[in-house]
Protein backbone atom coordinates (compact mmCIF):
# COMPACT_ATOMS: atom_id res chain seq x y z
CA UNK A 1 19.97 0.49 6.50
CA UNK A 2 18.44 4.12 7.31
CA UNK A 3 18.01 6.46 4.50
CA UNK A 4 17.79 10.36 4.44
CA UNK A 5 15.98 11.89 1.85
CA UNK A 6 16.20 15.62 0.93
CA UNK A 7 15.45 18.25 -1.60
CA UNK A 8 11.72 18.30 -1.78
CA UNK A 9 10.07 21.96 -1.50
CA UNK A 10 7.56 24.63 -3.47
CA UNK A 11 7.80 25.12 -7.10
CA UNK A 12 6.09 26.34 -9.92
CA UNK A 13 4.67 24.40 -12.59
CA UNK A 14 7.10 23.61 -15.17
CA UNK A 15 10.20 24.31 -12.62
CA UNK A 16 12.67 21.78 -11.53
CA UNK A 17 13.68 20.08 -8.04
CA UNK A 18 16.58 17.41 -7.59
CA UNK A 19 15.66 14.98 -4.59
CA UNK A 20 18.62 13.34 -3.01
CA UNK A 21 18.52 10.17 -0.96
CA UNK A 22 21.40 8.91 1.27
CA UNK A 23 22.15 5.60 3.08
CA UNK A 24 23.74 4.69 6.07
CA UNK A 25 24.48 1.90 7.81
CA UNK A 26 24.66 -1.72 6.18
CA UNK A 27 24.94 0.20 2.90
CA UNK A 28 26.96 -2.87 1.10
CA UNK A 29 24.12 -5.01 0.94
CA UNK A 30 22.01 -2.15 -0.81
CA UNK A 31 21.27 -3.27 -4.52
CA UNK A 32 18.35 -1.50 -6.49
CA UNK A 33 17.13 2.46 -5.65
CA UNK A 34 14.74 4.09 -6.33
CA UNK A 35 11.64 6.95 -5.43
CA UNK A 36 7.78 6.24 -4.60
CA UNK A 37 5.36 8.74 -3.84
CA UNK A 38 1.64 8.87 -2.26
CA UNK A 39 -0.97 11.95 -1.80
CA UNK A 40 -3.75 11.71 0.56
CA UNK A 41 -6.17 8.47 -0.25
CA UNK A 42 -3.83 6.84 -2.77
CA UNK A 43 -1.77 3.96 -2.62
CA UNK A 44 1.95 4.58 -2.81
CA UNK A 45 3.66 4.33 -6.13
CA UNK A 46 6.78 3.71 -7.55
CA UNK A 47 8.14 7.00 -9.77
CA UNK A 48 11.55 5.50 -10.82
CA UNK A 49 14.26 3.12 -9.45
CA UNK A 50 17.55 2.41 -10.54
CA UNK A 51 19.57 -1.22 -10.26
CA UNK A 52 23.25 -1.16 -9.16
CA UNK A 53 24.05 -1.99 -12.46
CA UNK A 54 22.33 1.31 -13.82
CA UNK A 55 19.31 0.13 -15.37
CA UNK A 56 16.57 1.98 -14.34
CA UNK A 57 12.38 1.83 -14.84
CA UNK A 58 10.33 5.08 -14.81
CA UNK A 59 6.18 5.48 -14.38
CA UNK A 60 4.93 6.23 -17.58
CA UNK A 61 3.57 9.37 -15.92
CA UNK A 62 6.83 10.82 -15.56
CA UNK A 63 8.94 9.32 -18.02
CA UNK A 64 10.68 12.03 -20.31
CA UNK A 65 10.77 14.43 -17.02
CA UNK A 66 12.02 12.99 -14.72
CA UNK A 67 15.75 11.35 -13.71
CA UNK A 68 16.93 8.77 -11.21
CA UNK A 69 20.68 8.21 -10.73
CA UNK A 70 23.06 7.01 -8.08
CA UNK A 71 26.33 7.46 -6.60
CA UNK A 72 27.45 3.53 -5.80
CA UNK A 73 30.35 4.64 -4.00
CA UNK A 74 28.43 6.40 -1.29
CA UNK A 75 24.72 4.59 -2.01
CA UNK A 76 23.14 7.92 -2.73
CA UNK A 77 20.03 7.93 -5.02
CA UNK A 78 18.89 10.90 -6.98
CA UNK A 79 15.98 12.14 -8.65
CA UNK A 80 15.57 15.15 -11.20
CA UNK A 81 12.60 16.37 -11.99
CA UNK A 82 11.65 18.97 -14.31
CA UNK A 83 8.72 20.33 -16.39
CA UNK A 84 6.87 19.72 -13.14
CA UNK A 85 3.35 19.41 -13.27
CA UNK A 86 1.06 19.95 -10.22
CA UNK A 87 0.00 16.10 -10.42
CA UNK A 88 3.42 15.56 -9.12
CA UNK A 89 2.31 16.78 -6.17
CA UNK A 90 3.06 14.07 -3.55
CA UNK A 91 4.96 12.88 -0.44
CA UNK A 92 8.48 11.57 -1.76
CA UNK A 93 9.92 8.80 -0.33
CA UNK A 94 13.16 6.78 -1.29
CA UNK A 95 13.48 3.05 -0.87
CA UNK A 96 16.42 0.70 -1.40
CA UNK A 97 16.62 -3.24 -1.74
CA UNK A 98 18.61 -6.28 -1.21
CA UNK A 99 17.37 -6.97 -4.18
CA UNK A 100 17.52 -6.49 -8.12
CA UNK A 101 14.11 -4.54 -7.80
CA UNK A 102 13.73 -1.81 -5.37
CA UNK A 103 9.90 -3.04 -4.18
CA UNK A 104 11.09 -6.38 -3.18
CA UNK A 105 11.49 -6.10 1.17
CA UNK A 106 12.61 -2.13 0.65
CA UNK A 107 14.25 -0.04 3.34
CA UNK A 108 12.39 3.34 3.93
CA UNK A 109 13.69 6.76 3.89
CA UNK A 110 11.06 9.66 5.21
CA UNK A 111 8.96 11.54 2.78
CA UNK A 112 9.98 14.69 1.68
CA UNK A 113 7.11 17.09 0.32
CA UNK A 114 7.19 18.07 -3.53
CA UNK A 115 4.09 20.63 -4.12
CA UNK A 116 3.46 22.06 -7.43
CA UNK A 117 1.62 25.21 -7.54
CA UNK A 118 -0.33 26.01 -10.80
């Protein structure tokens, strides 16, 4: 499974930015989605992540701002994110799983940088 992450870029605090994550390859296997992130000195963390059945589980710090969805048909994970603060600030990364949950033996996309200038 390879994944390809896009969308990530410069925004201003409170803006919006819609990541977009697609898979490839052994793509029927893929069950749960989702987005981590990581800044410099931190351990990775998990943002949001999405079953195949649609259930999904958001960090509390971004719950109420932030969106994940997916495309089943074409195994493409999303993530919306507005009223952006400049804690967001992070490397992005998408994941899938074999799985139900998304940080059981994930597949990695590459990061994609979200900064949010104050």
């Amino acid at each position: 499974v390879q994944l390809q992450a896009s969308g990530g870029g410069l925004v201003q605090a409170g803006g919006s930015l819609r990541l977009s994550c697609a898979a490839s390859g052994s793509i029927f296997s893929i069950n749960a989605m989702g987005w981590y992130r990581q800044t410099p000195g931190k351990q990775r963390e998990l943002v949001a992540h999405v079953t195949s059945g649609g259930s999904t589980r958001y960090a509390d710090s971004v719950k109420g701002r932030f969106t994940i969805s997916r495309d089943n048909t074409n195994k493409t994970v999303y993530l919306q994110m507005s009223s952006l603060k400049p804690e967001d600030t992070a490397v992005y990364y998408c994941a899938a799983s074999n799985y139900a949950v998304v940080y059981t033996r994930p597949y990695w996309g590459q990061g994609t940088q979200v900064t949010v200038s104050s």
